[in-house]
Protein backbone atom coordinates (compact mmCIF):
# COMPACT_ATOMS: atom_id res chain seq x y z
CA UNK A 1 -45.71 -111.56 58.37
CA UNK A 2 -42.98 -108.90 58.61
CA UNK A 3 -44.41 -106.87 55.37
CA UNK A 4 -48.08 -107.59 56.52
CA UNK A 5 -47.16 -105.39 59.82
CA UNK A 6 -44.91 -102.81 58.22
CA UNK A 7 -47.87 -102.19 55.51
CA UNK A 8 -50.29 -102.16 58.33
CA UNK A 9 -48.45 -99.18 59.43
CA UNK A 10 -48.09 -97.41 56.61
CA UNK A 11 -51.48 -97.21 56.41
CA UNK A 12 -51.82 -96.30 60.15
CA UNK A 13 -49.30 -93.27 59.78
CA UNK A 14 -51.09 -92.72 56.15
CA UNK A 15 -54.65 -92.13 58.23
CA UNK A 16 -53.11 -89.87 61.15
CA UNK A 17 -51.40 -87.82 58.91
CA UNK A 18 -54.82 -87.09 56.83
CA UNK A 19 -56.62 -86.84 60.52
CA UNK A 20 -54.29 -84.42 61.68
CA UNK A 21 -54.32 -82.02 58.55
CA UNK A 22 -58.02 -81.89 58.54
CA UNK A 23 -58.08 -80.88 61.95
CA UNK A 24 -55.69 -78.31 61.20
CA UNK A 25 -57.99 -76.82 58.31
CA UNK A 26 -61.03 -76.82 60.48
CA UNK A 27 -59.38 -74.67 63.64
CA UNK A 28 -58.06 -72.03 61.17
CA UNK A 29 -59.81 -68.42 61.60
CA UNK A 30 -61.20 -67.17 58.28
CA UNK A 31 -59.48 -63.92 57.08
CA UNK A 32 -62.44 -61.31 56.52
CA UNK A 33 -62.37 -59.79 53.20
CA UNK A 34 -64.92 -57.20 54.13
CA UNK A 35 -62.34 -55.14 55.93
CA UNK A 36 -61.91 -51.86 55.98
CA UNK A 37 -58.86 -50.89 53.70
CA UNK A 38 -57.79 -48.19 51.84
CA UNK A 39 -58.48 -47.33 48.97
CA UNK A 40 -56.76 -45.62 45.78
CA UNK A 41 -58.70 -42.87 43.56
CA UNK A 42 -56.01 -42.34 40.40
CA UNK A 43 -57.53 -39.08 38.44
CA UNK A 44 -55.71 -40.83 35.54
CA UNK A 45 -54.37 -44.34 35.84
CA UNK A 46 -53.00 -43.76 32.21
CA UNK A 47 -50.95 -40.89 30.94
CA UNK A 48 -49.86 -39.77 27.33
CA UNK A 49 -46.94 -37.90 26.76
CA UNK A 50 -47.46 -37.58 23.35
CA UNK A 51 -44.48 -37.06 20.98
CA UNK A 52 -41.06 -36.32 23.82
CA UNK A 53 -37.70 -35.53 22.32
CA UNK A 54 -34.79 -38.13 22.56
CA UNK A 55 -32.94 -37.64 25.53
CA UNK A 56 -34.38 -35.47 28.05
CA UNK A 57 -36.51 -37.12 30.92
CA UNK A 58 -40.33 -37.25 30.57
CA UNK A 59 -42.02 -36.85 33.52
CA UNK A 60 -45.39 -37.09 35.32
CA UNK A 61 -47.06 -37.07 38.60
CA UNK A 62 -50.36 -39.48 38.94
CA UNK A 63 -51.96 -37.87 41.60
CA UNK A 64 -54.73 -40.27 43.75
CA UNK A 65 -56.76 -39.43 46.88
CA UNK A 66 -57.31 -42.33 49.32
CA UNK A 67 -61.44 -42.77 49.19
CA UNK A 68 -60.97 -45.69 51.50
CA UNK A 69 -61.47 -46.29 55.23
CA UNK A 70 -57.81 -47.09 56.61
CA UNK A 71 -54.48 -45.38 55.65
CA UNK A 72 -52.80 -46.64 52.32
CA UNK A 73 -49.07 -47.69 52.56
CA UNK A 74 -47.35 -47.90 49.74
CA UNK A 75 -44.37 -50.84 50.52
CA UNK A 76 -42.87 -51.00 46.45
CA UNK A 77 -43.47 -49.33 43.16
CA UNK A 78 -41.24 -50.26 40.44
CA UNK A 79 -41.51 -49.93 36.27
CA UNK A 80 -42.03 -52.68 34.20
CA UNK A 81 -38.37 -51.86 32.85
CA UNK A 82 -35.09 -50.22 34.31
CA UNK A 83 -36.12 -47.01 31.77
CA UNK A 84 -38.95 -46.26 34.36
CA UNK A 85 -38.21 -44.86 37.15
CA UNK A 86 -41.59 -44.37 39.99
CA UNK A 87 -40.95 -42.44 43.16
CA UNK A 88 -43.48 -42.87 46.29
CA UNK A 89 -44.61 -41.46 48.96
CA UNK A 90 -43.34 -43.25 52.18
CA UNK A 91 -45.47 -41.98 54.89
CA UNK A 92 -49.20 -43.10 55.43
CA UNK A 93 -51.51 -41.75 53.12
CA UNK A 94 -54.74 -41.19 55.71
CA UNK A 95 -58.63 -41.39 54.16
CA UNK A 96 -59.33 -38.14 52.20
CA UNK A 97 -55.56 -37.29 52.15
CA UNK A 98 -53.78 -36.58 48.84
CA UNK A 99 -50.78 -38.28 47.37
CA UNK A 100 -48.82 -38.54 43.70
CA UNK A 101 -46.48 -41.30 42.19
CA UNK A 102 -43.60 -39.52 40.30
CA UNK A 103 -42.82 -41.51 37.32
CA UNK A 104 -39.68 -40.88 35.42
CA UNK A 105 -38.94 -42.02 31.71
CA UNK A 106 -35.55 -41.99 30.57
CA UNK A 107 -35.55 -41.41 26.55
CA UNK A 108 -31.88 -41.51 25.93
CA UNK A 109 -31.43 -43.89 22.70
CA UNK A 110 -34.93 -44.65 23.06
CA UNK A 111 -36.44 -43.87 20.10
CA UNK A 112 -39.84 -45.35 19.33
CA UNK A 113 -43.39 -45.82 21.20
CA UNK A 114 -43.43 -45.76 25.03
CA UNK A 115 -46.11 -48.23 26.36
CA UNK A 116 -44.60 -48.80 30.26
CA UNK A 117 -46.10 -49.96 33.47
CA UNK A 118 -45.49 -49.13 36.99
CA UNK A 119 -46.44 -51.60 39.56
CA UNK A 120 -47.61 -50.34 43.19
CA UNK A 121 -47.66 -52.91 46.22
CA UNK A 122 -49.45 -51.87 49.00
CA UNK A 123 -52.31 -52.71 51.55
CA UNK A 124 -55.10 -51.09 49.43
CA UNK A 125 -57.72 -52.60 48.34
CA UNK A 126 -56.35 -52.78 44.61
CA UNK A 127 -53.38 -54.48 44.91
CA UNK A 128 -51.15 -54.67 42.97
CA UNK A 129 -52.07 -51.15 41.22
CA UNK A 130 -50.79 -50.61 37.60
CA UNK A 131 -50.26 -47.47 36.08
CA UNK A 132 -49.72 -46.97 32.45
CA UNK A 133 -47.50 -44.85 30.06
CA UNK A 134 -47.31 -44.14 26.70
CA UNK A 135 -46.26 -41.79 24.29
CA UNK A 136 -43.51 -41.16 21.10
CA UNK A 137 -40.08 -40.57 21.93
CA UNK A 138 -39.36 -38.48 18.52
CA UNK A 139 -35.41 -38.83 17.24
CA UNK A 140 -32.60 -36.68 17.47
CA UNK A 141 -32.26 -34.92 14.36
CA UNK A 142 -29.04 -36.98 12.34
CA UNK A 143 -25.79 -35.31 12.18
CA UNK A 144 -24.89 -33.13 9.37
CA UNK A 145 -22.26 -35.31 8.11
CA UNK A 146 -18.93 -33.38 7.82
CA UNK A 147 -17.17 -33.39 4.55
CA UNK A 148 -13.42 -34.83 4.27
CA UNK A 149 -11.01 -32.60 3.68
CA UNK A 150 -8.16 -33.98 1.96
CA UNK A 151 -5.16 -31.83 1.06
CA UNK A 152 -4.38 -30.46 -2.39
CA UNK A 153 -1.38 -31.98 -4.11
CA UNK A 154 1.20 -29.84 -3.63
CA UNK A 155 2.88 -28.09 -6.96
């Protein structure tokens, strides 16, 4: 009799919990995705450096114009490795306003292709944004190697 009732009330708690959560779902407001935002116009979303030199920075500015409705604000940006480097701006960017993402590349004992990302989070309407990278980082030149000078035997 004992496990008849507790099963009873499994069942019971089972039901109001179900109840409950379905009358949860139903009073939720529905998020409009029709909303104005902002909205990012990149006049390259890729950019080529080409062939760069070992060690120096390579640097570029990706310059966009918000063609949206509602000020962009950018809240991260970060490279798809530590050898990318983006800087932001920090203030609003209002509708028909001008901004640029300053991406740095560091090619110190780096040699090789570049193909980076940089990741923008923000309350546009393309969120996340990815911007793209690429180029050669050419080798410093070897060395001469320096002969050994090794002393005459004296006579």
């Amino acid at each position: 009799m004992k496990t008849i009732t507790i099963a009873l009330l499994c069942v019971c708690a089972s039901h109001a919990s179900v109840q409950a959560q379905d009358k949860q779902t139903s009073l939720s407001i529905p998020i409009s995705t029709n909303a104005p935002q902002g909205k990012f116009h990149f006049k390259s979303e890729t950019h080529d450096y080409g062939e760069v030199p070992e060690g120096p920075q390579a640097e570029y500015d990706f310059e966009f114009k918000n063609v949206g409705k509602q000020p962009i604000v950018i809240s991260e940006a970060h490279g798809s490795c530590g050898c990318t480097v983006p800087q932001w701006p920090h203030e609003p960017i209002k509708p028909g306003k001008k901004g640029k993402i300053h991406v740095t590349y560091n090619t110190a004992g780096r040699p090789g292709p570049i193909q980076k990302d940089v990741y923008i989070t923000s309350n546009a309407e393309q969120s996340p944004m990815v911007l793209h990278i690429r180029g050669t980082v050419t080798p410093k030149p070897a060395a001469a190697p320096t002969a050994a000078v090794t002393p005459s035997p004296a006579k």
